[in-house]
Protein backbone atom coordinates (compact mmCIF):
# COMPACT_ATOMS: atom_id res chain seq x y z
CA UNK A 1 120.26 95.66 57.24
CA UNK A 2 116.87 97.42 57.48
CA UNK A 3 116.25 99.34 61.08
CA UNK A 4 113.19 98.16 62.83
CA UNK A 5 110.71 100.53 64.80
CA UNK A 6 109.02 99.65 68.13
CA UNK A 7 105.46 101.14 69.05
CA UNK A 8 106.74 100.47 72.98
CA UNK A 9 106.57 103.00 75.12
CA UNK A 10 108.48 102.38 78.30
CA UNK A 11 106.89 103.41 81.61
CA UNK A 12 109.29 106.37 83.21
CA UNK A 13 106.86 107.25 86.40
CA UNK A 14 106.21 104.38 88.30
CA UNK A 15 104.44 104.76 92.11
CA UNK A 16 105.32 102.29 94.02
CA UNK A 17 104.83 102.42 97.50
CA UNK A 18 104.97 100.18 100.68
CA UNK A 19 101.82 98.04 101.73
CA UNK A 20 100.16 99.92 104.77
CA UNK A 21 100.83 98.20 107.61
CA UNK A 22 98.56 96.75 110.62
CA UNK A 23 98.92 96.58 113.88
CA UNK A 24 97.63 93.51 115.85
CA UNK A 25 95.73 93.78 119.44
CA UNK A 26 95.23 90.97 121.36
CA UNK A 27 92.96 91.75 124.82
CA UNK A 28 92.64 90.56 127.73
CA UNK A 29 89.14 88.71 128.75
CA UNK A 30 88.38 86.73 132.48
CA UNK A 31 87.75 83.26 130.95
CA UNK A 32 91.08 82.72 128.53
CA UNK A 33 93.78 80.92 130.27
CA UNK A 34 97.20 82.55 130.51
CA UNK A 35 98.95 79.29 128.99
CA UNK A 36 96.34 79.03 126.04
CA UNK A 37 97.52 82.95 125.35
CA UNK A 38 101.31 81.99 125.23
CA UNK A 39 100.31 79.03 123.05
CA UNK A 40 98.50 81.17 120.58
CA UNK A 41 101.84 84.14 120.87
CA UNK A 42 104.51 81.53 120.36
CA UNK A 43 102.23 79.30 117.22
CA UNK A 44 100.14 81.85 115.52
CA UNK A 45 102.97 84.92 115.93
CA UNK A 46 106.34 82.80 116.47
CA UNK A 47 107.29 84.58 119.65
CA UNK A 48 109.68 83.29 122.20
CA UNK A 49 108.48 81.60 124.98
CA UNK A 50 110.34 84.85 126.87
CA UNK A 51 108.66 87.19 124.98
CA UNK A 52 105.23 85.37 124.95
CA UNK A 53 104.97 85.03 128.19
CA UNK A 54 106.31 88.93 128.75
CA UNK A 55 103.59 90.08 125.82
CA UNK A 56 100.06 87.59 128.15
CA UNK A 57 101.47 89.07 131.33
CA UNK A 58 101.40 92.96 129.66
CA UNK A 59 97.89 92.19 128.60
CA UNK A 60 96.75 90.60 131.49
CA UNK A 61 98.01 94.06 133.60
CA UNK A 62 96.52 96.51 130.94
CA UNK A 63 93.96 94.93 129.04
CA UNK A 64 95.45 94.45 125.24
CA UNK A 65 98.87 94.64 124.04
CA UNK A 66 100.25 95.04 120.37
CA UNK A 67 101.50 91.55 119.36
CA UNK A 68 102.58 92.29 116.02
CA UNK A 69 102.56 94.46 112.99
CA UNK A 70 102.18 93.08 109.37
CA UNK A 71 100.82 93.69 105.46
CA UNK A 72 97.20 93.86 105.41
CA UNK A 73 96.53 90.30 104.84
CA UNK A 74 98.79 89.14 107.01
CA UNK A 75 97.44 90.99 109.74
CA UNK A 76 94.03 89.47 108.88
CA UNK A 77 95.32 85.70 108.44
CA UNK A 78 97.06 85.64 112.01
CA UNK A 79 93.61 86.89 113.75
CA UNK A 80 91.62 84.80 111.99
CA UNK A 81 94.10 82.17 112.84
CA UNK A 82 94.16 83.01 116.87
CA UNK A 83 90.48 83.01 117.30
CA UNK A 84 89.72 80.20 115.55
CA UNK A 85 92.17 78.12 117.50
CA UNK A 86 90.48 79.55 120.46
CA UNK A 87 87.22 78.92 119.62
CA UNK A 88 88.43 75.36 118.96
CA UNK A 89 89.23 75.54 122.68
CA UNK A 90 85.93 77.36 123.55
CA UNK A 91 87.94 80.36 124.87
CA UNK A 92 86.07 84.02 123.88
CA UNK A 93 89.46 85.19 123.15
CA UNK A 94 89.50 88.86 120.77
CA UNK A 95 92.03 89.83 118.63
CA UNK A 96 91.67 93.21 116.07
CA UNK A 97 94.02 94.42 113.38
CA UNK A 98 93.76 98.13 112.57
CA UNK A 99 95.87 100.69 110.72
CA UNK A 100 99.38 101.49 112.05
């Protein structure tokens, strides 16, 4: 049997690293109802009804709370989410994402 040669190199280095992560800020505003921000914390971010209404009552006192922390698009996909299900509502509620 003849050998047979490969011109395949095989990758030894490879940098893989985690996604950077984003932090999500919901904040508080005088027109958004309390229940509409537990609605958007327990269907937009899956939170408990416990911890949703312990995350609108933490904004409400201090004026934004961290709701969540995801991938980059993630991050962007659950704001976009929120505010357009409050602007479906007519409620000027603001949500950011920014870099843990």
């Amino acid at each position: 049997m003849a050998e047979t040669s490969s011109n395949i190199k095989e990758r030894q280095n490879t940098n893989i690293s985690e996604p950077r992560r984003f932090k999500v800020i919901i904040y508080n505003d005088d027109f958004t109802t309390m229940d509409f921000v537990v609605k958007v914390l327990r269907e937009v971010f899956f939170k408990q009804p416990a911890e949703a209404e312990t995350l609108m009552m933490a904004v409400h006192k201090s004026g934004q709370a961290i709701v969540g922390i995801y991938t980059y698009d993630i991050a962007k996909s659950k704001v976009r989410k929120a505010v357009n299900m409050a602007r479906a509502e007519n409620y000027p509620l603001r949500l950011t994402y920014q870099p843990e």
